[in-house]
Protein backbone atom coordinates (compact mmCIF):
# COMPACT_ATOMS: atom_id res chain seq x y z
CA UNK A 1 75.93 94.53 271.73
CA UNK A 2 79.35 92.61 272.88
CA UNK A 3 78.29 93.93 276.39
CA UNK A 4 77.86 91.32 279.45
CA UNK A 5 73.94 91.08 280.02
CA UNK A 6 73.50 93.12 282.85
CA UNK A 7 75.53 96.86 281.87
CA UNK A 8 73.54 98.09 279.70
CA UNK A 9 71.82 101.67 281.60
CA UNK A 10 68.06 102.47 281.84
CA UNK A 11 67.75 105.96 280.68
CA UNK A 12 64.73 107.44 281.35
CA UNK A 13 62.59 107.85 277.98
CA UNK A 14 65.40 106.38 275.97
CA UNK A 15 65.99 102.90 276.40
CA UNK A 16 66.53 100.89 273.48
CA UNK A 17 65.31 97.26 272.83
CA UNK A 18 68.49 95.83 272.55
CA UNK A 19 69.12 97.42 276.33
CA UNK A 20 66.20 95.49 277.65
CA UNK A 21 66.84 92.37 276.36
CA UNK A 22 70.36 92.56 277.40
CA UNK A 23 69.20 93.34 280.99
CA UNK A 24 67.21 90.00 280.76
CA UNK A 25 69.69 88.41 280.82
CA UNK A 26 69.67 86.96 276.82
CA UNK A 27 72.73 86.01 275.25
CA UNK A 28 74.14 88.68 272.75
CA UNK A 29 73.84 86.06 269.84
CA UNK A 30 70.52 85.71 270.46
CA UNK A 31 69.51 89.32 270.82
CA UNK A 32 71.51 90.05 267.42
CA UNK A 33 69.47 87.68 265.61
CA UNK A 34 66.18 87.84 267.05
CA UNK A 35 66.45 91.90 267.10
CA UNK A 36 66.89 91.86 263.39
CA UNK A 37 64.58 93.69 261.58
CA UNK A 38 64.46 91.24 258.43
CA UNK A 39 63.10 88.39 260.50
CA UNK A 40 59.82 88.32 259.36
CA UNK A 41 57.56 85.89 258.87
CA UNK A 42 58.61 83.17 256.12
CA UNK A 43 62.29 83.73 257.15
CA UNK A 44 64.35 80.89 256.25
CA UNK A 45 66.69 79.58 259.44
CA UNK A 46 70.36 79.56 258.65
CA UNK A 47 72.38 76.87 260.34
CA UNK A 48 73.63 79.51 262.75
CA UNK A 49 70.30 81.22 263.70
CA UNK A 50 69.48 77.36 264.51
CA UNK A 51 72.49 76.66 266.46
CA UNK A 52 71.73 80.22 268.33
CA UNK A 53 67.71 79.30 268.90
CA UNK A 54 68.58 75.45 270.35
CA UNK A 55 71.40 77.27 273.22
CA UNK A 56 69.79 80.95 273.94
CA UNK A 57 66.19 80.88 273.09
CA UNK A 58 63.88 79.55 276.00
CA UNK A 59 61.61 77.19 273.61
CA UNK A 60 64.48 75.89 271.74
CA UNK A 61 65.70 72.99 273.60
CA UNK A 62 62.66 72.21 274.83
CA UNK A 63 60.75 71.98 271.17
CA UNK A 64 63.51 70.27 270.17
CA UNK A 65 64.24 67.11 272.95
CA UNK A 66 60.31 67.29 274.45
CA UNK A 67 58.77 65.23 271.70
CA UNK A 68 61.88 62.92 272.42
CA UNK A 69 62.10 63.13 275.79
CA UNK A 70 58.14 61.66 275.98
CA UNK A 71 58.91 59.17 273.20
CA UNK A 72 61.30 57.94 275.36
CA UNK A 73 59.99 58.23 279.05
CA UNK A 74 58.82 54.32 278.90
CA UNK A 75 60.88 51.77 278.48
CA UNK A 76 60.42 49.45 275.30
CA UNK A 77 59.06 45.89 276.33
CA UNK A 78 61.22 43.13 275.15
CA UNK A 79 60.20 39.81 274.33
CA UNK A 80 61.51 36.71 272.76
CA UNK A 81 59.39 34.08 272.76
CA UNK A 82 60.78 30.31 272.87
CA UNK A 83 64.14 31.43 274.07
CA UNK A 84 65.52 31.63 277.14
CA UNK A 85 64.09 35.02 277.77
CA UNK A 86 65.33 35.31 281.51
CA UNK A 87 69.16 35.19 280.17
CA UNK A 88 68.40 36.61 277.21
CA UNK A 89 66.35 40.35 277.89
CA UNK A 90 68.62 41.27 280.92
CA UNK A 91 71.97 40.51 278.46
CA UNK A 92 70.21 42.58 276.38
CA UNK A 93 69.05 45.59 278.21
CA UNK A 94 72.50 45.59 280.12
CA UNK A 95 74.37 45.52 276.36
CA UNK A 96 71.70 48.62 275.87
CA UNK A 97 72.59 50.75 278.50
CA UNK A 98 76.33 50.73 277.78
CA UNK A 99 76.46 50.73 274.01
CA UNK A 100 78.70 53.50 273.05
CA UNK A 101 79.77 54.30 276.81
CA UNK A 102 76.59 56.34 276.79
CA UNK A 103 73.61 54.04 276.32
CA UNK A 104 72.03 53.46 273.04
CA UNK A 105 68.63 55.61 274.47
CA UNK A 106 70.91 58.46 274.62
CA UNK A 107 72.68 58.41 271.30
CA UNK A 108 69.25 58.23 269.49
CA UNK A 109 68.19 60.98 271.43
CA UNK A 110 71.18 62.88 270.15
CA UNK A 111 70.50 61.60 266.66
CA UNK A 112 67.18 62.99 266.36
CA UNK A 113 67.12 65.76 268.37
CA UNK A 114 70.22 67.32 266.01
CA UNK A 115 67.77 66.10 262.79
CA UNK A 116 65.09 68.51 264.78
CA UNK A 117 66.89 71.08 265.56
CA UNK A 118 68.69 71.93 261.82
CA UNK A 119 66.90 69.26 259.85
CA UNK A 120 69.06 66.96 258.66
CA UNK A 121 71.65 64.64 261.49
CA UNK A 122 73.23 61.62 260.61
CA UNK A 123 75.10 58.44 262.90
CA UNK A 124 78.05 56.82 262.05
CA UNK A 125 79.10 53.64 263.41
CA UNK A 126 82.76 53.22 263.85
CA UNK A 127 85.47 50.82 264.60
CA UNK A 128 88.93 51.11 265.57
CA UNK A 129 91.37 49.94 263.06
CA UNK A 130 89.07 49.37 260.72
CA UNK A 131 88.15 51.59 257.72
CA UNK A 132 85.22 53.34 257.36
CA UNK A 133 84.07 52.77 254.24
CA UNK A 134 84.07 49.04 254.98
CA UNK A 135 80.61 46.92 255.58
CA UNK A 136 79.81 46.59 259.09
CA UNK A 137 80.14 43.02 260.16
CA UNK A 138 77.69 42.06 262.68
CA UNK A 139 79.40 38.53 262.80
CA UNK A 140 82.41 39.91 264.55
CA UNK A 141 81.02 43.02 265.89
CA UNK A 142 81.09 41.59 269.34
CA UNK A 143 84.60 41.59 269.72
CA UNK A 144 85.29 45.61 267.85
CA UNK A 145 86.07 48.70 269.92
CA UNK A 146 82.78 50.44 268.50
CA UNK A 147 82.15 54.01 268.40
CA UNK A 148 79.41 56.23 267.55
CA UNK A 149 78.92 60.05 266.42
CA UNK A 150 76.27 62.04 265.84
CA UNK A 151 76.98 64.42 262.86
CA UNK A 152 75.01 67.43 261.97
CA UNK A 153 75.09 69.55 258.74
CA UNK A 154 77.76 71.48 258.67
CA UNK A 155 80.05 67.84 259.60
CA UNK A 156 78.56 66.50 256.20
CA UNK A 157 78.06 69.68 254.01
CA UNK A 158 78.74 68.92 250.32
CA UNK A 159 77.72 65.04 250.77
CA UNK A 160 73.64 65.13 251.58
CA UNK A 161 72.40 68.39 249.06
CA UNK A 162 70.53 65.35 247.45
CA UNK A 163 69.89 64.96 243.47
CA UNK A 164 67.02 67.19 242.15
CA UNK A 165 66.95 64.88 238.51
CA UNK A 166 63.37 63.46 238.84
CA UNK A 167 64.68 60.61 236.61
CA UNK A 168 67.56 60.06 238.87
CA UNK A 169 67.41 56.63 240.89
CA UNK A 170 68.91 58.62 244.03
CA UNK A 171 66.12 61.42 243.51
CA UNK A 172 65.70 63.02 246.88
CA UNK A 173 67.44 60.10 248.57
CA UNK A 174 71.16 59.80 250.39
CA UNK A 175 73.12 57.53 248.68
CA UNK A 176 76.40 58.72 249.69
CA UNK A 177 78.03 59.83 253.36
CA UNK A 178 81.45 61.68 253.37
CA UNK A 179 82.88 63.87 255.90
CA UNK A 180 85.73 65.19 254.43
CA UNK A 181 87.59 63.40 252.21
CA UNK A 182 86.28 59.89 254.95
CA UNK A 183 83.31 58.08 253.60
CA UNK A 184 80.83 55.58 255.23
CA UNK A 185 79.61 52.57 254.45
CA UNK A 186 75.94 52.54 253.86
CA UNK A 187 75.88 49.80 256.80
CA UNK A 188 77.58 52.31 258.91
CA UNK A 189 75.67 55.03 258.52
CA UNK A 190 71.90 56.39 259.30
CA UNK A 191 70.77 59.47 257.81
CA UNK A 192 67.60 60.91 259.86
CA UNK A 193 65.72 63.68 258.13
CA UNK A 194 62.83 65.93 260.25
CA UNK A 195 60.39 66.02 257.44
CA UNK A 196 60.60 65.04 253.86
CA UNK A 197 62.27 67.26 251.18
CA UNK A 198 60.07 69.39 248.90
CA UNK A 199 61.34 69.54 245.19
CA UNK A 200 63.94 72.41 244.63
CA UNK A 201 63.50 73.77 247.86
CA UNK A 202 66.76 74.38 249.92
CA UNK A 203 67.27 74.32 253.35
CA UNK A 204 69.63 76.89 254.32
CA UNK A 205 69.86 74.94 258.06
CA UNK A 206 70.97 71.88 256.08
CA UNK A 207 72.89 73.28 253.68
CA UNK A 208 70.94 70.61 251.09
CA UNK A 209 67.35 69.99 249.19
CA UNK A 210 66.74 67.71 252.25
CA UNK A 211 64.06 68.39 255.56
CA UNK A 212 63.68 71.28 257.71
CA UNK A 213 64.20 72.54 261.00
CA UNK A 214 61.71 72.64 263.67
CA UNK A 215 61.94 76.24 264.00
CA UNK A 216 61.48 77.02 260.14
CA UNK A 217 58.22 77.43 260.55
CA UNK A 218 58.17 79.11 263.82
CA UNK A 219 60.86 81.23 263.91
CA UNK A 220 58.54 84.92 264.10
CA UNK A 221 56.29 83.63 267.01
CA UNK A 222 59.54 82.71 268.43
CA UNK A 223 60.61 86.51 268.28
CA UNK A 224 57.31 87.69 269.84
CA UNK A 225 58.22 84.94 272.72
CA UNK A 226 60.93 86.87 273.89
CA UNK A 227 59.43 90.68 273.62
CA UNK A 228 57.15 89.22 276.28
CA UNK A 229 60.15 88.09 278.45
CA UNK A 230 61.04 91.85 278.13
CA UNK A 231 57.34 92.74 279.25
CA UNK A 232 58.22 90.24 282.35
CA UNK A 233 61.18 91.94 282.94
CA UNK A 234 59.61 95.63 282.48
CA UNK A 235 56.42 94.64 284.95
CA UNK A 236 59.48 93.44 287.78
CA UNK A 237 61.29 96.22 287.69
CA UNK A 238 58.25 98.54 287.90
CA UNK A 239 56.24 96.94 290.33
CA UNK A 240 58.03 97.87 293.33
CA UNK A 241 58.03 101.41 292.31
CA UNK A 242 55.80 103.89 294.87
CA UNK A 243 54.75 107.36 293.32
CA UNK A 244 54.70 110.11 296.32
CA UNK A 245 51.96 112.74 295.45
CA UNK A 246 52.73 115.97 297.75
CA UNK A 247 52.07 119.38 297.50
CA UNK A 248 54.81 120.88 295.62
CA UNK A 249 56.37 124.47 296.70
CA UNK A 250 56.17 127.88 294.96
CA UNK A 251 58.40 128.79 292.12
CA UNK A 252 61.09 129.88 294.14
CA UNK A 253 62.73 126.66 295.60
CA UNK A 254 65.59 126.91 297.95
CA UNK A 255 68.45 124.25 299.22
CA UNK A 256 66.87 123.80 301.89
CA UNK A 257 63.68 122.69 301.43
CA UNK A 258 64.57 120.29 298.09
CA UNK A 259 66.73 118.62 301.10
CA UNK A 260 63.16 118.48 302.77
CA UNK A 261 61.73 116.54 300.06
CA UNK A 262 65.13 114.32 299.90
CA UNK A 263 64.21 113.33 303.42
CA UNK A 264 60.71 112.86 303.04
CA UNK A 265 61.21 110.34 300.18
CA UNK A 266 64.27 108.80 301.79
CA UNK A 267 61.76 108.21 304.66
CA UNK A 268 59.49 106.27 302.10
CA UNK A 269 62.38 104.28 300.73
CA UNK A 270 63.40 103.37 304.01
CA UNK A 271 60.38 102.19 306.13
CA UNK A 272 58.72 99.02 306.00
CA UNK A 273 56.45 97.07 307.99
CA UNK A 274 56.36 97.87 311.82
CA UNK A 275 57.43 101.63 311.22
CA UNK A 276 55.27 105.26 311.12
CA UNK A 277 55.78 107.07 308.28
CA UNK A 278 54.09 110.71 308.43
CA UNK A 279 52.57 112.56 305.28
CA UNK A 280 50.94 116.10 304.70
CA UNK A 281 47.22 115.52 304.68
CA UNK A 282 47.55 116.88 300.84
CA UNK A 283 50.25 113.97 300.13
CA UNK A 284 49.19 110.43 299.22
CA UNK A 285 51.40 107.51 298.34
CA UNK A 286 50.18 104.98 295.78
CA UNK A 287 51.99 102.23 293.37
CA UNK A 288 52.05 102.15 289.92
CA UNK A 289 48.12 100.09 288.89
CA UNK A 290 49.04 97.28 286.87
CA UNK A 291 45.31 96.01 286.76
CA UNK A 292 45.08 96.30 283.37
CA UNK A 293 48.27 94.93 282.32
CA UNK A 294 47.55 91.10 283.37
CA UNK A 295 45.11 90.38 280.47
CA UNK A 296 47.06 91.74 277.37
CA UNK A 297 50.66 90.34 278.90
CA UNK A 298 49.13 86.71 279.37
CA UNK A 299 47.00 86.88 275.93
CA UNK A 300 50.26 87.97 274.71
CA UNK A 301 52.47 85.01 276.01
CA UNK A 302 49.89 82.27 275.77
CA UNK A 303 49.35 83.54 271.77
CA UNK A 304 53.19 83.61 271.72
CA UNK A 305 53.55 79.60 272.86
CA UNK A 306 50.44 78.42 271.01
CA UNK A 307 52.09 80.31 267.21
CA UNK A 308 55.61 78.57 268.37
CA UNK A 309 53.86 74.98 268.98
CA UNK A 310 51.57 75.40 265.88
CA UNK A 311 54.93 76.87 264.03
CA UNK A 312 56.35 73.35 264.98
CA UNK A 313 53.58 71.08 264.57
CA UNK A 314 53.37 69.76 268.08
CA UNK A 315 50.70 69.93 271.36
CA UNK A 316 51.45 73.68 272.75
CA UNK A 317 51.02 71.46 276.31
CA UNK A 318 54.37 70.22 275.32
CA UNK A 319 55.49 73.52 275.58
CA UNK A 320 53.38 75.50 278.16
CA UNK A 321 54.37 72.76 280.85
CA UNK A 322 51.20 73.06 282.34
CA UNK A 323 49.64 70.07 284.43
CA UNK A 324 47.12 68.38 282.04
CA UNK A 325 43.76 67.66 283.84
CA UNK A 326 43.27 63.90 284.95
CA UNK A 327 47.10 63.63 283.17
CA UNK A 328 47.90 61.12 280.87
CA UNK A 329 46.11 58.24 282.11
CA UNK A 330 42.56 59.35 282.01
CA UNK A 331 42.14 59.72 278.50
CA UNK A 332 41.48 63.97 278.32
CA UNK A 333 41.51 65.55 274.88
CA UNK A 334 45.10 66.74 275.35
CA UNK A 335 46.37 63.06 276.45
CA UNK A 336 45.00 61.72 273.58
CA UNK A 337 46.48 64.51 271.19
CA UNK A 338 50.03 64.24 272.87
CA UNK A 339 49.68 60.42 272.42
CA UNK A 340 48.73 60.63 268.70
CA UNK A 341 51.47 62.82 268.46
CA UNK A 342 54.29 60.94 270.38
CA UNK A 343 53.19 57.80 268.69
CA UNK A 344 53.53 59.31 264.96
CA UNK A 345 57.23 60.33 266.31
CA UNK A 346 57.81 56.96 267.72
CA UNK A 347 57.15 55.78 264.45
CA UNK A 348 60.23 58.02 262.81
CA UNK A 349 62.63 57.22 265.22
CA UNK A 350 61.93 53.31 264.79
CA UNK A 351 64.68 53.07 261.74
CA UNK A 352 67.29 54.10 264.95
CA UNK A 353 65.66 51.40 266.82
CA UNK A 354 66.45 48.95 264.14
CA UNK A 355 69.71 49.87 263.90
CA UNK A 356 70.89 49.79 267.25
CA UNK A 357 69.13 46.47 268.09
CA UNK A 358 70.93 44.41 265.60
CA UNK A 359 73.87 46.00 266.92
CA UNK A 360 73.14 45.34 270.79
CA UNK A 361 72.02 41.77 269.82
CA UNK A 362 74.95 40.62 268.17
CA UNK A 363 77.38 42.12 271.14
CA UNK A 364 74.79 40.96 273.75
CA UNK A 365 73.90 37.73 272.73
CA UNK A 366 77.88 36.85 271.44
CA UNK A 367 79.11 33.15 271.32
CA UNK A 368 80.90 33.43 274.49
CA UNK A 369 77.67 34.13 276.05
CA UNK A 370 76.31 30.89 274.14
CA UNK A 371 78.13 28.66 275.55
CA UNK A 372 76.75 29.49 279.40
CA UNK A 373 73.25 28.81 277.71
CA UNK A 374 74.37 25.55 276.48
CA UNK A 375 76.28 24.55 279.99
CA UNK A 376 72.70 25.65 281.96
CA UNK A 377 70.28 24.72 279.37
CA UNK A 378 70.90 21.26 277.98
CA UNK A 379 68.52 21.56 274.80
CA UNK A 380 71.27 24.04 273.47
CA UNK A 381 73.98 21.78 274.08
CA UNK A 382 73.87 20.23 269.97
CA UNK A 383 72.40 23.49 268.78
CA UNK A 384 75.02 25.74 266.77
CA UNK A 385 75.36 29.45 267.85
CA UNK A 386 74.32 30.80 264.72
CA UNK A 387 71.05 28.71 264.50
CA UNK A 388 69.91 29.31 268.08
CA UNK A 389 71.02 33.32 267.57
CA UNK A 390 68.34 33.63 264.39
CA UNK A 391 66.05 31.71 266.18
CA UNK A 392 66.39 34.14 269.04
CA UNK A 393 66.82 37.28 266.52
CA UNK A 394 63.64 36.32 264.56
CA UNK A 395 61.09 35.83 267.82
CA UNK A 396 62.94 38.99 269.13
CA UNK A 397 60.11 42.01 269.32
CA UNK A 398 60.35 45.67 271.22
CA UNK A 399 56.73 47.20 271.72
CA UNK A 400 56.21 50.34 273.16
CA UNK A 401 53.75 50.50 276.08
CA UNK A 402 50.15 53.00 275.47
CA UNK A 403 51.06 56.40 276.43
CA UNK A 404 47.42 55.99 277.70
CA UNK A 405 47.84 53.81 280.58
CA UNK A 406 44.84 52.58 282.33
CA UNK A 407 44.67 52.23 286.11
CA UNK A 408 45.92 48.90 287.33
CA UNK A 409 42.79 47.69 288.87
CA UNK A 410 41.60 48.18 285.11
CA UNK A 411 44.46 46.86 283.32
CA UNK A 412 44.37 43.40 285.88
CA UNK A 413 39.88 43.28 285.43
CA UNK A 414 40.71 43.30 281.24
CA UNK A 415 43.36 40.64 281.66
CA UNK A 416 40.81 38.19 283.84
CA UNK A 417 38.52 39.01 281.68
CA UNK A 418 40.55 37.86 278.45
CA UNK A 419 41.96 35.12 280.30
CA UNK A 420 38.63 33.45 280.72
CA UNK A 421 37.96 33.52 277.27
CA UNK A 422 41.03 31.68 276.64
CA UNK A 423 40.14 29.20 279.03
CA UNK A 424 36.64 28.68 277.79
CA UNK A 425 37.97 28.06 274.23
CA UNK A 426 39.98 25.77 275.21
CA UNK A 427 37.58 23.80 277.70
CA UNK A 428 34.88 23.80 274.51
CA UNK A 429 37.45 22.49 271.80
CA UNK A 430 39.28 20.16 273.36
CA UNK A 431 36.49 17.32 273.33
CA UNK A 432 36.18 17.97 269.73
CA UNK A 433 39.79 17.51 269.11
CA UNK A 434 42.07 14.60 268.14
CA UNK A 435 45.18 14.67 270.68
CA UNK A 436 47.42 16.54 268.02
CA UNK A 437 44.52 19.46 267.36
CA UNK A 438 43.98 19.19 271.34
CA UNK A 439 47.75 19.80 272.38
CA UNK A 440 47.72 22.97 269.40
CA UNK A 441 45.29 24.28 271.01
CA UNK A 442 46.51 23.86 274.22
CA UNK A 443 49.98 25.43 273.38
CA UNK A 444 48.06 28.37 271.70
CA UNK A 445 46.19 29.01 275.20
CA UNK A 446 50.07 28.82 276.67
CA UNK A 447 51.21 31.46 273.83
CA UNK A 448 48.25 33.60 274.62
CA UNK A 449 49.09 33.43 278.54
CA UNK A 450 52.65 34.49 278.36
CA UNK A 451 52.08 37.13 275.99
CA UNK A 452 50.62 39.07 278.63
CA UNK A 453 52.21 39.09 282.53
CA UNK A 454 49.99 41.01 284.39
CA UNK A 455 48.59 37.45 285.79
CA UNK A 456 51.11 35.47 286.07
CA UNK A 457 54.99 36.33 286.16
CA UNK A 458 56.41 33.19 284.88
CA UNK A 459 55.92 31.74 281.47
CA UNK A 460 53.91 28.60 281.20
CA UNK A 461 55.71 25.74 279.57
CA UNK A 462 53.90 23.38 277.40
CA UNK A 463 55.80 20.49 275.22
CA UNK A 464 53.07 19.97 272.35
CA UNK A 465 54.87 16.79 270.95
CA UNK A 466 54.45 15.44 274.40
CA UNK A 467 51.05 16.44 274.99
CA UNK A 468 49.89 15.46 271.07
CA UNK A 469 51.23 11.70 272.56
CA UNK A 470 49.76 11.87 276.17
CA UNK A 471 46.68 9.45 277.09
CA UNK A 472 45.64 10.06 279.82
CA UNK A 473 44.65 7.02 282.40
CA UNK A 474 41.33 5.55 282.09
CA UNK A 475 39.25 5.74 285.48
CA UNK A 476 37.04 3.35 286.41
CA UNK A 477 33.43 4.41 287.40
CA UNK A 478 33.33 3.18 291.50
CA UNK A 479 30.82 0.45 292.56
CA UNK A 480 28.21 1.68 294.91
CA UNK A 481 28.61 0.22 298.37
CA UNK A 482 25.97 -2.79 298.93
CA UNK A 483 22.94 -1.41 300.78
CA UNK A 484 22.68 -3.50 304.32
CA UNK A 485 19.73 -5.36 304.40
CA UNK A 486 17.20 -3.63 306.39
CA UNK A 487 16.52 -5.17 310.20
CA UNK A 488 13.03 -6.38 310.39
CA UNK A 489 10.55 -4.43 311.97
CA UNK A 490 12.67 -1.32 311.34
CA UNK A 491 11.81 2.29 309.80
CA UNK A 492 13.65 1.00 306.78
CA UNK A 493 11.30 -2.08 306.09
């Protein structure tokens, strides 16, 4: 079993399963633990068959980051209305993408991936030279040397089994963090479970009463997966093969003619296309017929992938990697599953969104960078930093975009369209309105406008106090011209 994939030998009629698998090139760990005969289905996953599944197995990395990776693949769409959003979103997103030397995108992927994969991960925020179990001041955070680490199970064993008392206030909850002897603070810390715990049910992954691991549930149909990478492997090595039918000699069989056959099939070895190769009119060459092996292998491995997605609970298109029909714009049946699905998961990992946005804001948005506001903006110049920074936090919102997108000639005809209605609100109210209802309305219309920039790129700027005290200049109705008298004897007369 310790053997390098590769040196195991084929013997005819004897080879073993382990051989196989070794000659396809899976790792030894995996073979050991997927070759067992007591993984059945309903097998719990230890933390090491886990560990084994997310490096060796083929579906393991990929059912645990591909939910993530599509939660992910669009960018969140910031927005902070009545600030100075042109300063304010690119400070932000550049804060984002270095947080942690990595970018905050990544260590959330690393967060909840690790919960996937074993079914419990936790993150830790850290400063240097400051103790652990000490709130996290967001106040100052801007000028700490910040870390962050993504732990997994076996870092926090002993510290997240969770209390099974049903009359416990901590029942089924993490109160506490410790690795080692080291504990967090609770503001320093975000425990991310995949799936709620089940009363006195232990997860061996997790080494606590907590979630479970992706491949819990999966784990047999996981097994099947690879005996039909051995099939694949079986079908390649055999298909080459040509079976040489000839006449065979009496019962007494000299030297020399078994070096006659020798030649004969070194001659079939050897030619290819371009050469004569001559045959007894009795001798026939064929290959092996593999016609009826296509439908039971594919059944086989499409079966294998839908069990492992069902197993897991998400699309099998997520796993298959097949090109969805119309993709994920037109709406199809498996757009709109995959979007129901990422959406639910973009709704889990929103906690490590919260988290890591109060964080970015406070280093982004620091007092240092408040004072270039107030020298380029003069309405900031009286305003403290730590009323303009809630005012800024509070309007501050992060939206996903539709995993459904619709075409842009689409997305531009439903923004006219609502844009119209706007206007036509407005243009009906407004002679109904006193000049303070009038300039509400009007700023509403301005809201509604910027909420959306499909139309227009800029925000529209309206000063309702202003407007609420505008009159505008009374015009006075022109006199008609005096009519010429008409010459006598004319066509006007």
């Amino acid at each position: 079993m310790s053997g390098v994939a590769g040196n195991a030998n084929l013997v005819e009629g004897g080879t073993g399963f382990s051989e196989i698998v070794l000659q396809a090139g899976v790792g030894s760990n995996l073979l050991r633990l997927l070759t067992a005969e007591d993984i059945v289905p309903g097998k719990p996953a230890s933390y090491q068959l886990c560990k084994e599944l997310f490096i060796y197995h083929p579906l393991g990395a990929k059912m645990a980051e591909a939910p993530i990776n599509v939660a992910q693949s669009q960018e969140r769409e910031i927005t902070v209305p009545g600030g100075p959003e042109s300063r304010l979103i690119p400070a932000f997103k550049k804060e984002w993408k270095r947080t942690g030397k990595i970018g905050a995108d990544v260590i959330i992927h690393n967060l909840h991936r690790t919960a996937r994969i074993y079914g419990i991960a936790s993150l830790v925020v850290g400063s240097r030279g400051k103790a652990t179990g000490a709130p996290l001041d967001l106040t100052t955070i801007h000028d700490d040397d910040l870390y962050f680490n993504v732990l997994d199970p076996l870092n926090t064993a002993g510290s997240l089994v969770l209390n099974q008392d049903p009359n416990a206030p901590d029942y089924q909850k993490p109160m506490t963090l410790r690795v080692g002897s080291q504990e967090y603070h609770p503001s320093r810390r975000l425990i991310v479970m995949n799936e709620q715990p089940i009363y006195i049910e232990f997860t061996s992954s997790a080494f606590g009463f907590v979630g479970r691991s992706v491949y819990q549930r999966a784990l047999y149909p996981m097994k099947t997966f690879i005996q039909t990478m051995i099939t694949d492997q079986l079908v390649t090595q055999k298909v080459g093969l040509l079976v040489a039918k000839m006449k065979m000699p009496g019962p007494v069989i000299n030297n020399r003619i078994m070096n006659f056959f020798g030649i004969k099939r070194s001659a079939l070895k050897a030619g290819m296309t371009g050469n004569v190769l001559t045959v007894g009119h009795e001798d026939s060459i064929e290959s092996l017929n593999f016609q009826n092996l296509e439908g039971p292998a594919e059944f086989s491995r499409d079966n294998a992938l839908k069990n492992t997605a069902m197993g897991a609970g998400m699309p099998s298109k997520l796993l298959e990697q097949e090109e969805m029909i119309g993709g994920m714009a037109e709406g199809t049946e498996d757009a709109k599953q995959i979007a129901m699905f990422i959406n639910r998961m973009r709704v889990e990992m929103q906690p490590s969104y919260d988290l890591m946005d109060a964080i970015v804001r406070r280093r982004a948005w620091h007092p240092g960078f408040y004072k270039t506001i107030q020298a380029d903006i003069p309405e900031y110049k009286n305003v403290p930093y730590e009323t303009a920074f809630y005012q800024w936090e509070n309007a501050f919102t992060a939206t996903w975009p539709n995993l459904l997108q619709e075409p842009e000639s689409e997305k531009l005809e439903g923004e006219k369209i609502r844009f119209e209605a706007v206007v036509a609100l407005v243009e009906s109210l407004s002679p109904l309105l006193d000049p303070k209802n009038k300039a509400s309305v009007v700023a509403w219309a301005a809201d509604e406008i910027n909420s959306r920039r499909e139309l227009f790129s800029s925000a529209l700027q309206i000063d309702e106090d202003v407007l609420a005290k505008y009159v505008p200049p009374v015009q006075q109705a022109e006199k008609p011209e005096k009519e010429e008298e008409p010459v006598p004897f004319s066509s006007r007369t």
